[in-house]
N, C-alpha and C. Protein backbone atom coordinates (compact mmCIF):
# COMPACT_ATOMS: atom_id res chain seq x y z
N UNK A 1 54.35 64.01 88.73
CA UNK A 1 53.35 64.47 87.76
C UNK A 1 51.96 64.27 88.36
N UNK A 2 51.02 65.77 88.01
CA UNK A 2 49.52 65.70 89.24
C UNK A 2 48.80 64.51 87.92
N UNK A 3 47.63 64.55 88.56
CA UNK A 3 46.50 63.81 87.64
C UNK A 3 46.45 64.97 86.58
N UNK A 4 46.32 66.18 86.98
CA UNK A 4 46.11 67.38 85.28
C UNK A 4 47.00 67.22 84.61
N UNK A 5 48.14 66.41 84.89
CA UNK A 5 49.43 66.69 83.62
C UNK A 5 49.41 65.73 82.93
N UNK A 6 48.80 65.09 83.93
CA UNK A 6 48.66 63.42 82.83
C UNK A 6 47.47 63.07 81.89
N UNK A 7 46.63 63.71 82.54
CA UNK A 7 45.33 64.15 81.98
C UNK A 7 45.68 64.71 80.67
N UNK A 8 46.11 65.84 80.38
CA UNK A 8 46.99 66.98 79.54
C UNK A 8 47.77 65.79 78.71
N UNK A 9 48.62 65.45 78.92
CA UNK A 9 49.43 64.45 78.08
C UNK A 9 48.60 62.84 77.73
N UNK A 10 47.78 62.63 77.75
CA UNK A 10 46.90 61.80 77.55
C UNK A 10 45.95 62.23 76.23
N UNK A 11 45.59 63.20 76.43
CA UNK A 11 45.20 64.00 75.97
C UNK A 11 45.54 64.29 74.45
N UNK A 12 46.80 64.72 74.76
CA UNK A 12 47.68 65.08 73.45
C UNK A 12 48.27 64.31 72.80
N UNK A 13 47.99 62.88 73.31
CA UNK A 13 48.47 61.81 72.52
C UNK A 13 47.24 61.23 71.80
N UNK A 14 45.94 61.43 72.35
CA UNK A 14 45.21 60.67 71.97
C UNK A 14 44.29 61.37 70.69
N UNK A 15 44.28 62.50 70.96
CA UNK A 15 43.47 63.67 69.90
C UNK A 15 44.16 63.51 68.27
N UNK A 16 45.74 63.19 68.05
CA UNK A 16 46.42 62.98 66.73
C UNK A 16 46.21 61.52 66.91
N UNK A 17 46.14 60.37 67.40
CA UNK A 17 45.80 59.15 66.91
C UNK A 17 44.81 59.06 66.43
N UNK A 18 43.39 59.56 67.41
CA UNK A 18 42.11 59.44 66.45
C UNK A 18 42.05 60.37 65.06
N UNK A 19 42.64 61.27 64.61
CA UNK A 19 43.06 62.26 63.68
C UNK A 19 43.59 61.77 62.94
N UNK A 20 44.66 60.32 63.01
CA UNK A 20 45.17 59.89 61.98
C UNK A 20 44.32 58.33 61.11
N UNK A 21 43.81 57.75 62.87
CA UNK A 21 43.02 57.32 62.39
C UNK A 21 41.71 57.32 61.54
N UNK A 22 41.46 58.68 61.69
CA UNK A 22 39.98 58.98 60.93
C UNK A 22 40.77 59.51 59.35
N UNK A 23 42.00 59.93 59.57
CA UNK A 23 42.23 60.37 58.17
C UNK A 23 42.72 58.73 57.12
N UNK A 24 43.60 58.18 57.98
CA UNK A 24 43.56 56.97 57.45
C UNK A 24 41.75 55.95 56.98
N UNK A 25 41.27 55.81 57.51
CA UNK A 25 39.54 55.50 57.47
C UNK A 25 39.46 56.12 56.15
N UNK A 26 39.26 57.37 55.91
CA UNK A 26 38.55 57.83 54.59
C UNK A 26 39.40 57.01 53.84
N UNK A 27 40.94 57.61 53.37
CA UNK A 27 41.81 57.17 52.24
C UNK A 27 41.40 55.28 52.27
N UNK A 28 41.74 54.84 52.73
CA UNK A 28 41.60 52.90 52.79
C UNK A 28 40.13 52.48 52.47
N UNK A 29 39.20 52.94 53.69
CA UNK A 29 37.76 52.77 52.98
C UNK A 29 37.24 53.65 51.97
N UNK A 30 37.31 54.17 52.23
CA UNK A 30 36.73 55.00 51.17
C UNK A 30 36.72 55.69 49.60
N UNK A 31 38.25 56.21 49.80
CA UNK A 31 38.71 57.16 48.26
C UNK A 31 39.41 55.77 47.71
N UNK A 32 40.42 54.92 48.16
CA UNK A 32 41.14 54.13 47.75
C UNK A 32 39.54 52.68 47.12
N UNK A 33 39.13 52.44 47.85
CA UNK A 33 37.92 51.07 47.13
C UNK A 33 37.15 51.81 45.54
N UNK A 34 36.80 53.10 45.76
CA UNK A 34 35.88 54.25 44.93
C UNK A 34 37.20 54.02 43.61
N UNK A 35 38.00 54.94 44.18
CA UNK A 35 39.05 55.08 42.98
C UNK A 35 39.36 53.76 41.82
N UNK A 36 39.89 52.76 42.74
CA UNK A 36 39.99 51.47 42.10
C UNK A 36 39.06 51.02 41.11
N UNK A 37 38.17 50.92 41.64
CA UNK A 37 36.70 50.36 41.42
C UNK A 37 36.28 51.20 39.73
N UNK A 38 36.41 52.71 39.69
CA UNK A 38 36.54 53.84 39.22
C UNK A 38 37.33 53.53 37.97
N UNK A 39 38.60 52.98 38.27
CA UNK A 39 39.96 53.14 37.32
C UNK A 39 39.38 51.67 36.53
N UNK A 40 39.07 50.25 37.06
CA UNK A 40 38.53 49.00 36.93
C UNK A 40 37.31 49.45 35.93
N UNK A 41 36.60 50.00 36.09
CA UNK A 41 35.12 50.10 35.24
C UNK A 41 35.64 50.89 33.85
N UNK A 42 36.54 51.81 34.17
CA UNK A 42 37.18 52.61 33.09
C UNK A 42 37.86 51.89 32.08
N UNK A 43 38.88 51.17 32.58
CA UNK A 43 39.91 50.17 31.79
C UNK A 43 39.59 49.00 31.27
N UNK A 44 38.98 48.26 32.34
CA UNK A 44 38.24 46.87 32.73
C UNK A 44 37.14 46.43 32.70
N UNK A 45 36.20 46.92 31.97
CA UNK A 45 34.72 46.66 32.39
C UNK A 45 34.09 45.45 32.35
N UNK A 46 34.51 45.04 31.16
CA UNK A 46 33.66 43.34 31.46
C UNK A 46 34.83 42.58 32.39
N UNK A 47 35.86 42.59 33.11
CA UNK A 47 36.42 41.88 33.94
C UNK A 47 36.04 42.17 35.17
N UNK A 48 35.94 43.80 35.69
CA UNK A 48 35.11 44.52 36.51
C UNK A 48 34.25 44.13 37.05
N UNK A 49 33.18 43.52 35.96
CA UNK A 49 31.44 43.12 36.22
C UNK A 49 31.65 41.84 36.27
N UNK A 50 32.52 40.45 36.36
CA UNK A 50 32.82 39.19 36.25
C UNK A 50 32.84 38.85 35.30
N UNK A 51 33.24 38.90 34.30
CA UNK A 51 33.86 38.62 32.76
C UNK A 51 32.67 37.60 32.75
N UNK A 52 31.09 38.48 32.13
CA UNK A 52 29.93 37.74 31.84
C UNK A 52 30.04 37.40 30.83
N UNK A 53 29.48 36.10 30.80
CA UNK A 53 29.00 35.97 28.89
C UNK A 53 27.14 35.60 28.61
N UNK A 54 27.41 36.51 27.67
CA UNK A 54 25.90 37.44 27.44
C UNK A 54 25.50 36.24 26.41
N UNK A 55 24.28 36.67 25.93
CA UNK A 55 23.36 35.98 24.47
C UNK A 55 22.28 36.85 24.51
N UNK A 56 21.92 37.94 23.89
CA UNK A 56 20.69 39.19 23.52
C UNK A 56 20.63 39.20 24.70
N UNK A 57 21.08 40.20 25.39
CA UNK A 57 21.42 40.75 27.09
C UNK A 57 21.40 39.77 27.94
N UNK A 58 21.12 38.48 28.15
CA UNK A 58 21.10 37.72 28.50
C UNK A 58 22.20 37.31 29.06
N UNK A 59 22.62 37.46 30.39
CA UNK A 59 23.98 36.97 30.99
C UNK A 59 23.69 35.09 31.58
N UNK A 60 24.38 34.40 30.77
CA UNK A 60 24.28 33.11 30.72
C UNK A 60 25.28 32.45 31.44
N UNK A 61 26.43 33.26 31.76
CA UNK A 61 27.56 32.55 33.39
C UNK A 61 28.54 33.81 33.06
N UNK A 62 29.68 33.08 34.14
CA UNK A 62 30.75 33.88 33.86
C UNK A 62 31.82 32.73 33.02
N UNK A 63 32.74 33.55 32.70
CA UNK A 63 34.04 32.90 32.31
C UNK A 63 34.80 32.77 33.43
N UNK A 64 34.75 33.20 34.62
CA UNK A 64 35.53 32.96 35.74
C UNK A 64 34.66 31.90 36.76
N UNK A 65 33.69 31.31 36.48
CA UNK A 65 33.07 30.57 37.41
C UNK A 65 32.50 28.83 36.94
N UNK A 66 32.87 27.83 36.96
CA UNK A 66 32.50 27.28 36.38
C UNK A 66 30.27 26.75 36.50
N UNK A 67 30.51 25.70 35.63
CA UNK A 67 29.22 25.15 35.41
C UNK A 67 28.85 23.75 35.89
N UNK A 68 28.02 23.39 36.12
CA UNK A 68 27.87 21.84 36.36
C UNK A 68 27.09 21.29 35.04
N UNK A 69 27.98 20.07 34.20
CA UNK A 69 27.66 19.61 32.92
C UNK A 69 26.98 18.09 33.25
N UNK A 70 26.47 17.68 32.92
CA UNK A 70 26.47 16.12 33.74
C UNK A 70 26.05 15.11 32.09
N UNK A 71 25.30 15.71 31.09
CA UNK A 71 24.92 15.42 29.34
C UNK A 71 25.93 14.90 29.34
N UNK A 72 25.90 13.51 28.53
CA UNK A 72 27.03 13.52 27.39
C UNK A 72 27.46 14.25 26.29
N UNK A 73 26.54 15.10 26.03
CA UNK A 73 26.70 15.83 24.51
C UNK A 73 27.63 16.74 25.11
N UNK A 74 28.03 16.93 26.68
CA UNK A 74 28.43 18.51 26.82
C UNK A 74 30.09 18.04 27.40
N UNK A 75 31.08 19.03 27.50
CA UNK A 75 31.85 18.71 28.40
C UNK A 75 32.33 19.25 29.49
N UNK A 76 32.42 17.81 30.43
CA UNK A 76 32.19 18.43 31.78
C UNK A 76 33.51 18.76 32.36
N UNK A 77 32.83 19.44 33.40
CA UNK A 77 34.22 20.56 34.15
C UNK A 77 35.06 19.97 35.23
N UNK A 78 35.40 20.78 35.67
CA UNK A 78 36.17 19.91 37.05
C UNK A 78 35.23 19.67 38.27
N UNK A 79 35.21 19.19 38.97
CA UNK A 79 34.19 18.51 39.90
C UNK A 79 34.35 19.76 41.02
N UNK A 80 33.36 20.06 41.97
CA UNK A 80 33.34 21.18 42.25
C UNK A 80 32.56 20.57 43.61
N UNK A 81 33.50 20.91 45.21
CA UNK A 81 33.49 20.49 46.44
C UNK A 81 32.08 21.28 47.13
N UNK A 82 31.77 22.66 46.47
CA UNK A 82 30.91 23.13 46.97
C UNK A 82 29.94 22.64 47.92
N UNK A 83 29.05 23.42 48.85
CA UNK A 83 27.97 23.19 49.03
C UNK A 83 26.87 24.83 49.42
N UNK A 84 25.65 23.82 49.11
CA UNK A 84 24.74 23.00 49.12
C UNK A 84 24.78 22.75 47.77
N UNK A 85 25.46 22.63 46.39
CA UNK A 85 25.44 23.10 45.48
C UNK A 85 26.83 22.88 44.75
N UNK A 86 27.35 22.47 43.86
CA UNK A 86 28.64 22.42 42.63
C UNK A 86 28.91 23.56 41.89
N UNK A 87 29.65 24.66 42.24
CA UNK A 87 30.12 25.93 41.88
C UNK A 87 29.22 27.05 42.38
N UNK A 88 28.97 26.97 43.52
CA UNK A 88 28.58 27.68 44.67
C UNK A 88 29.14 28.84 44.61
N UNK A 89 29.21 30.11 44.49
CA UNK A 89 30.44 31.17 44.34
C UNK A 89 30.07 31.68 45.92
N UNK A 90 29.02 31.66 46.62
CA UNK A 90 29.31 32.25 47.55
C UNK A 90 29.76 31.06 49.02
N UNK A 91 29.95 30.17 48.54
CA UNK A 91 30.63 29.09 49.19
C UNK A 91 31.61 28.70 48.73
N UNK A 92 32.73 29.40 48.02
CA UNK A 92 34.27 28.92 47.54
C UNK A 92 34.67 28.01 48.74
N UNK A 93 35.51 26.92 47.91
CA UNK A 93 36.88 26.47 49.15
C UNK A 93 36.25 25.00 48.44
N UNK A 94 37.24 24.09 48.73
CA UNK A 94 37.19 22.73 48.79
C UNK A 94 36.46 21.81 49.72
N UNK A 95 36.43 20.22 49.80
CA UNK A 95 36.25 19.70 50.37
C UNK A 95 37.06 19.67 51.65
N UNK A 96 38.38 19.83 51.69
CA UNK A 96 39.49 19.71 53.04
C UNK A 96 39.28 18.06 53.53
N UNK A 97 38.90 17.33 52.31
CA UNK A 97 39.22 15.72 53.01
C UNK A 97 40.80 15.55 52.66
N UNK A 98 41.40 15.04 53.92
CA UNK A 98 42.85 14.42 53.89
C UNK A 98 43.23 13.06 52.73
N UNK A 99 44.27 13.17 52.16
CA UNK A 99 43.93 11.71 51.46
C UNK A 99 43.87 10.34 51.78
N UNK A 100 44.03 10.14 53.20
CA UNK A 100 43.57 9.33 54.08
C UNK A 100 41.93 8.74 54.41
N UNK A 101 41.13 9.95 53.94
CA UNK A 101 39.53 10.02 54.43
C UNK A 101 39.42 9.14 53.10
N UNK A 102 38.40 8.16 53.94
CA UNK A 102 37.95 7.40 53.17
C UNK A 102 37.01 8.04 51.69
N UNK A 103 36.66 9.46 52.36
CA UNK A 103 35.07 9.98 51.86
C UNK A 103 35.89 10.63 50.29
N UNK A 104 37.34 11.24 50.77
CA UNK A 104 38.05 11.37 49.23
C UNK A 104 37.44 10.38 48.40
N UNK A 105 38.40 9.23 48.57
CA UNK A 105 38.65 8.15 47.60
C UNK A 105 37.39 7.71 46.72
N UNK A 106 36.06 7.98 47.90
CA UNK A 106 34.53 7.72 47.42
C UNK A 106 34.43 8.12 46.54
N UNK A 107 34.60 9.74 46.68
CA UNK A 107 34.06 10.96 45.83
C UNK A 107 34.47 10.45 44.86
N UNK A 108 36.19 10.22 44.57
CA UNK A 108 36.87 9.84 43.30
C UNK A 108 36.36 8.55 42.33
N UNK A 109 36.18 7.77 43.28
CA UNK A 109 35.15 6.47 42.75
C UNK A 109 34.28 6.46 41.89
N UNK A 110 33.24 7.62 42.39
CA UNK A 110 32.20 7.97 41.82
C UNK A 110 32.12 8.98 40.47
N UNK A 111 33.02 9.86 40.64
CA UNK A 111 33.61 10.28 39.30
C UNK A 111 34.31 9.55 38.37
N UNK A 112 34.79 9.00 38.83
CA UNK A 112 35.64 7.82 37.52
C UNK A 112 34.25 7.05 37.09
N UNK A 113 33.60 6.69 38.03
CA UNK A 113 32.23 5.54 37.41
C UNK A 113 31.47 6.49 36.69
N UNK A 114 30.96 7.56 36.77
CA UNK A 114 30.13 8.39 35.79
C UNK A 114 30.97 8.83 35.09
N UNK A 115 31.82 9.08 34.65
CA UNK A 115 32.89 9.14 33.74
C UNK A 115 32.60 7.71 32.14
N UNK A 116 33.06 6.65 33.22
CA UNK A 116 33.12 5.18 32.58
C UNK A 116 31.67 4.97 31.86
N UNK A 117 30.72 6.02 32.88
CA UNK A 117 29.35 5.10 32.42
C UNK A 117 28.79 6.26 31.29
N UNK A 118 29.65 7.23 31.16
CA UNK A 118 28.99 8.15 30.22
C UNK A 118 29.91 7.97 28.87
N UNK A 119 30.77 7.33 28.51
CA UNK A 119 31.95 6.57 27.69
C UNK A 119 32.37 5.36 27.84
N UNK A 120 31.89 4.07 27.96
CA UNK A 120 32.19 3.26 28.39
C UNK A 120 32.77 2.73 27.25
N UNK A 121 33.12 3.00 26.57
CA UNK A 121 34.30 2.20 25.49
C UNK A 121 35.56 3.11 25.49
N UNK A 122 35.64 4.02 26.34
CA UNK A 122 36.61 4.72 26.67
C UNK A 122 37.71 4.53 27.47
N UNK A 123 38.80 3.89 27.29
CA UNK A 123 39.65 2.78 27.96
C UNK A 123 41.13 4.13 28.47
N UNK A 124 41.16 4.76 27.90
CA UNK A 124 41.98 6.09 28.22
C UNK A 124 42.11 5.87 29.74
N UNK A 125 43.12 6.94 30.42
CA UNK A 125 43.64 6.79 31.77
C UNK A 125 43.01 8.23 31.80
N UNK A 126 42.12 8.24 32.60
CA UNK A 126 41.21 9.84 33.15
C UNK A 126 42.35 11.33 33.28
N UNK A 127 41.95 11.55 33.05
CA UNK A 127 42.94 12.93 33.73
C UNK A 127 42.75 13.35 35.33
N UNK A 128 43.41 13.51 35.76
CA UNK A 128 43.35 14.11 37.36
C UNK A 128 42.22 15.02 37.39
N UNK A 129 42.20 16.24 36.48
CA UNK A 129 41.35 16.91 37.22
C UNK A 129 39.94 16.76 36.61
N UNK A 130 39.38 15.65 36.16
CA UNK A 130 38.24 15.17 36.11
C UNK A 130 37.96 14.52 37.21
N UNK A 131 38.56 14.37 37.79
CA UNK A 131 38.44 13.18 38.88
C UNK A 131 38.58 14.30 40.55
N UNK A 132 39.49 15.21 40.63
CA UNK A 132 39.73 15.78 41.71
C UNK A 132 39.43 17.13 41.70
N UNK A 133 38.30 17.54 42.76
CA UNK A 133 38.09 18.79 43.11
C UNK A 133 39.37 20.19 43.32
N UNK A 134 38.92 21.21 42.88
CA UNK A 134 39.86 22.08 42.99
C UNK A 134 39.54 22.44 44.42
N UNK A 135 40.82 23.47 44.72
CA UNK A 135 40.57 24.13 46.00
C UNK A 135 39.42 25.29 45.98
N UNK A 136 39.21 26.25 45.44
CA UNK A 136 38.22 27.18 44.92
C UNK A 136 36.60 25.88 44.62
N UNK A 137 36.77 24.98 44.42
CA UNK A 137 35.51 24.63 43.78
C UNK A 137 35.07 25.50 42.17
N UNK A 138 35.30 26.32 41.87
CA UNK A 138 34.94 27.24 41.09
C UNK A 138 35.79 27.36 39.44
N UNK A 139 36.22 26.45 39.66
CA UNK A 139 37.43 26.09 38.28
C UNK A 139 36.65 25.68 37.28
N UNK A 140 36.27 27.23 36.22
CA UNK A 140 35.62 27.38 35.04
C UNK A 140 36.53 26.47 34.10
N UNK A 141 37.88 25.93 33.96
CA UNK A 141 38.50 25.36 33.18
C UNK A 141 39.06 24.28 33.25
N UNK A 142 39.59 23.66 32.06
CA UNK A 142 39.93 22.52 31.98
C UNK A 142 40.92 21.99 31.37
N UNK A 143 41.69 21.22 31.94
CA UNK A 143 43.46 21.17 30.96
C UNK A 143 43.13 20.51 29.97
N UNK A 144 44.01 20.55 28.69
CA UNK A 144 44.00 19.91 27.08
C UNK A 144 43.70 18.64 27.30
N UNK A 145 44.17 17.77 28.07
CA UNK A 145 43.81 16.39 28.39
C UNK A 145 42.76 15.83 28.68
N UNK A 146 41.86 16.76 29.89
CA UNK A 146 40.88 16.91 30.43
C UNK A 146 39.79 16.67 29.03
N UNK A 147 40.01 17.60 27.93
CA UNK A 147 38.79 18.39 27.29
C UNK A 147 39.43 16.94 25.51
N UNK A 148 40.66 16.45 25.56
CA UNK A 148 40.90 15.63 24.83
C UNK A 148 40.11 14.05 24.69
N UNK A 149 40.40 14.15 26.38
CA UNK A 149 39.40 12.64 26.78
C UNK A 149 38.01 12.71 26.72
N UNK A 150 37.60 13.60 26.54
CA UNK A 150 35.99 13.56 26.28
C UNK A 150 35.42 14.06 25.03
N UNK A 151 36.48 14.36 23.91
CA UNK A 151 36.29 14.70 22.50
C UNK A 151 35.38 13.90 21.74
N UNK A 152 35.51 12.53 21.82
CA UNK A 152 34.94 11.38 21.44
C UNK A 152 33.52 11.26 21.67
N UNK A 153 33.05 11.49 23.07
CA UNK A 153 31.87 11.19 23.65
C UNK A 153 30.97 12.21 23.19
N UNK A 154 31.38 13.16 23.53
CA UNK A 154 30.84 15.10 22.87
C UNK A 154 30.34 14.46 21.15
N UNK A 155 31.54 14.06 20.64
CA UNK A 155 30.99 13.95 18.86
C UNK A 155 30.16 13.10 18.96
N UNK A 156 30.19 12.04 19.90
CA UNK A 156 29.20 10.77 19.53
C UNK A 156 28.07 11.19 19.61
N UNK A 157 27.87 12.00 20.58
CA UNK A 157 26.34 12.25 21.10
C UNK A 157 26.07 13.19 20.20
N UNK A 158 26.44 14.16 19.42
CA UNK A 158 26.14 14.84 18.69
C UNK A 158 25.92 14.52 17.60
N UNK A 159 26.39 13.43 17.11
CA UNK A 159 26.65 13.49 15.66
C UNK A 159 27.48 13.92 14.56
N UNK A 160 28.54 14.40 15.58
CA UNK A 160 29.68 15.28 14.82
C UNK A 160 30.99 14.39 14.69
N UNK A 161 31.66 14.63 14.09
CA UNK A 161 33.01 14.49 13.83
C UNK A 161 33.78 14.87 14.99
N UNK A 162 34.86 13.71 15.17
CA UNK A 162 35.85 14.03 16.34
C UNK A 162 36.46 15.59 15.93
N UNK A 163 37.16 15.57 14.33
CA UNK A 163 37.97 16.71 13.70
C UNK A 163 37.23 17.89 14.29
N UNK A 164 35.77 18.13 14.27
CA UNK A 164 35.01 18.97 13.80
C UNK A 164 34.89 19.22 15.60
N UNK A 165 34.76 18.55 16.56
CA UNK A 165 34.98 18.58 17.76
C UNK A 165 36.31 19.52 18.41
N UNK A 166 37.11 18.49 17.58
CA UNK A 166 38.57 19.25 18.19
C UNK A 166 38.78 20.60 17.84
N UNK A 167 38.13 20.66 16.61
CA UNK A 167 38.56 22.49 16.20
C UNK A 167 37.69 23.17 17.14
N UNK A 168 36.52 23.09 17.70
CA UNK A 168 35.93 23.68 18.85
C UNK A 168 36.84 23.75 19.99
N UNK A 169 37.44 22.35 20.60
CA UNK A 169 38.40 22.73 21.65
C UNK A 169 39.14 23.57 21.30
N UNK A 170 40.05 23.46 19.94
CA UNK A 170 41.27 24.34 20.33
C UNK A 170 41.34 25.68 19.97
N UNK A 171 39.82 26.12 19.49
CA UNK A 171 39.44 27.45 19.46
C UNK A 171 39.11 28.34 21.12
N UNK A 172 39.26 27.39 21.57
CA UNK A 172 38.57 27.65 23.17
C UNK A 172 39.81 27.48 24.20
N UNK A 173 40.94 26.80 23.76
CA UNK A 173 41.99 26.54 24.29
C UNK A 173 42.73 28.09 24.77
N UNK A 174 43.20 28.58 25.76
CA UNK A 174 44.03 29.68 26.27
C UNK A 174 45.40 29.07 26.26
N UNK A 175 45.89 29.53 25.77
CA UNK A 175 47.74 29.47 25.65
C UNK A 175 48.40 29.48 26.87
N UNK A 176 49.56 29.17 27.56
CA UNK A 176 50.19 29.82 28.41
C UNK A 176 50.76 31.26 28.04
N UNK A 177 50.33 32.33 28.75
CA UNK A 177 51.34 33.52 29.06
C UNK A 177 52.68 33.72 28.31
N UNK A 178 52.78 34.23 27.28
CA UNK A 178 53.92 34.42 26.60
C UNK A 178 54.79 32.77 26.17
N UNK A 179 53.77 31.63 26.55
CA UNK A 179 54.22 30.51 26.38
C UNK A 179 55.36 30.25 27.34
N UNK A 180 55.28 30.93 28.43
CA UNK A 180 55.47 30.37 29.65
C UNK A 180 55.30 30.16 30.89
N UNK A 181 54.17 30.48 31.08
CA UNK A 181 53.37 31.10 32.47
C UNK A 181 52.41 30.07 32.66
N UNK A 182 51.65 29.17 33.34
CA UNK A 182 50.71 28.28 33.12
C UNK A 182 50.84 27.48 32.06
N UNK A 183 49.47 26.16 31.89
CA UNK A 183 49.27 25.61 31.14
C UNK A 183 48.32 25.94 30.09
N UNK A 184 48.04 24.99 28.69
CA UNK A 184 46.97 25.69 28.20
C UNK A 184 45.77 24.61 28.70
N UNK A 185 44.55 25.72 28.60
CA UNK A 185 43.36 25.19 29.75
C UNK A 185 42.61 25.53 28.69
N UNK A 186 41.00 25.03 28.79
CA UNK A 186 39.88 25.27 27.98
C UNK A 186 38.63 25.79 29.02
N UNK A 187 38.34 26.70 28.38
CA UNK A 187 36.82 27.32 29.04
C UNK A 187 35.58 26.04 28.95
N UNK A 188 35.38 25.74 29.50
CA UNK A 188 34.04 24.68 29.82
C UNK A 188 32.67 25.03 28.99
N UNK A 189 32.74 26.34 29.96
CA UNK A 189 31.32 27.00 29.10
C UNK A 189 31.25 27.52 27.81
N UNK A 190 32.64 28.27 27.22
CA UNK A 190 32.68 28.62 26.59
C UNK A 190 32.20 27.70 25.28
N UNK A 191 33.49 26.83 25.68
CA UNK A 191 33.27 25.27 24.42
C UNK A 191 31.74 24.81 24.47
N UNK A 192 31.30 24.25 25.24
CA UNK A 192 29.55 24.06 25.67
C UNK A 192 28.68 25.23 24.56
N UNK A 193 28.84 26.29 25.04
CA UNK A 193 27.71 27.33 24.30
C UNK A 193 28.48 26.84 22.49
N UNK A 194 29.36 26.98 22.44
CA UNK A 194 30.06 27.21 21.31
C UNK A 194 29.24 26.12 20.27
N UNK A 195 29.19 24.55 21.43
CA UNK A 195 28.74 23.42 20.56
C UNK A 195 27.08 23.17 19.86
N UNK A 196 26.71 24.51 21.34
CA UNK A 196 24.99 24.58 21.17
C UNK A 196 24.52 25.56 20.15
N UNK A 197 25.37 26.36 19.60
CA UNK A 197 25.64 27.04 18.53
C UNK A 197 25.07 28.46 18.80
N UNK A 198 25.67 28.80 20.34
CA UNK A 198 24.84 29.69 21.15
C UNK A 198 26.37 31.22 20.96
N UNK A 199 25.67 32.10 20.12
CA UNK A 199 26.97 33.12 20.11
C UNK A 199 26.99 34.32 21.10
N UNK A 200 27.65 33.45 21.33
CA UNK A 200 27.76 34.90 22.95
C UNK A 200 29.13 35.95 22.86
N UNK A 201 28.34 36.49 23.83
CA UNK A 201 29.41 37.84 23.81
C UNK A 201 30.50 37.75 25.01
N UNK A 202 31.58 37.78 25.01
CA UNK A 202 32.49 37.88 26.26
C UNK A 202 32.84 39.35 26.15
């Protein structure tokens, strides 16, 4: 075979790869992100836009992102590894300390003590995820236990009734999935605005 035949067959292999490649390119980037995106705004819109929660246009967080609470009157979220910053969204991911690193056990230290020092007649056994960062950092929610152990502190500082507390949690409480899919968890912010008597829109 001369150099022209190979040339020629080089040729003819390479003219339908870039051809499929450029036809593949549009459909993946292009029509397929548009379409989605398209079908999402149609069906989906406030999940679409980050399931905001508004107050007179006012977008005040998401429901998918948490908050940093640190008040006693409020209740706080899961501790959040971020940086420079505690629910960082454009810095997702955890700390990645081993449970060996001393710098874990710190962190945990220090949450249990502001915990203790923001309830200190609060003799309860903490819940885990008051105490331990998620992997996301970004964990808008909080398990029944979580949002149980700090019922007390929330009414005290307010002036409210534990009863009158709890019906806020368990208005805010999400079910598991057909009651079997997950646990039930509480929106942070949600409960928070709810207590400030702030009516927002999801």
């Amino acid at each position: 075979m001369n150099m022209q035949e190979k040339s020629t067959m080089q040729g003819g292999v390479l003219r339908p790869a870039l051809a499929v490649f450029a036809i593949l390119s549009v459909i993946t980037g292009l029509l397929y992100p548009y379409a989605t995106t398209g079908v999402a705004q149609l069906l989906f819109p406030r999940e679409a836009n980050g399931s905001m929660i508004e107050r007179n246009g006012q977008v005040l967080g998401s429901a998918l992102i948490g908050q940093q609470f640190t008040s006693p009157k409020y209740f706080w979220g899961r501790p959040s590894a971020t940086a420079p910053m505690p629910y960082n969204a454009s810095a997702s991911g955890g700390s990645n300390l081993g449970p060996r690193n001393p710098a874990l056990a710190q962190a945990a230290k220090a949450r249990i003590e502001a915990l203790h020092a923001a309830d200190p007649d609060n003799a309860r056994p903490i819940p885990v995820d008051l105490i331990s960062a998620s992997g996301s950092g970004l964990d808008p929610d909080i398990s029944l236990a979580a949002a149980d152990y700090q019922i007390a502190r929330v009414a005290r500082a307010r002036n409210m009734s534990t009863l009158e507390v709890a019906k806020r949690v368990e208005a805010h409480t999400r079910r598991p999935f057909f009651g079997l899919l997950g646990e039930p968890v509480v929106n942070v912010l949600a409960l928070n605005l709810d207590l400030d008597g702030v009516k927002a829109v999801r």
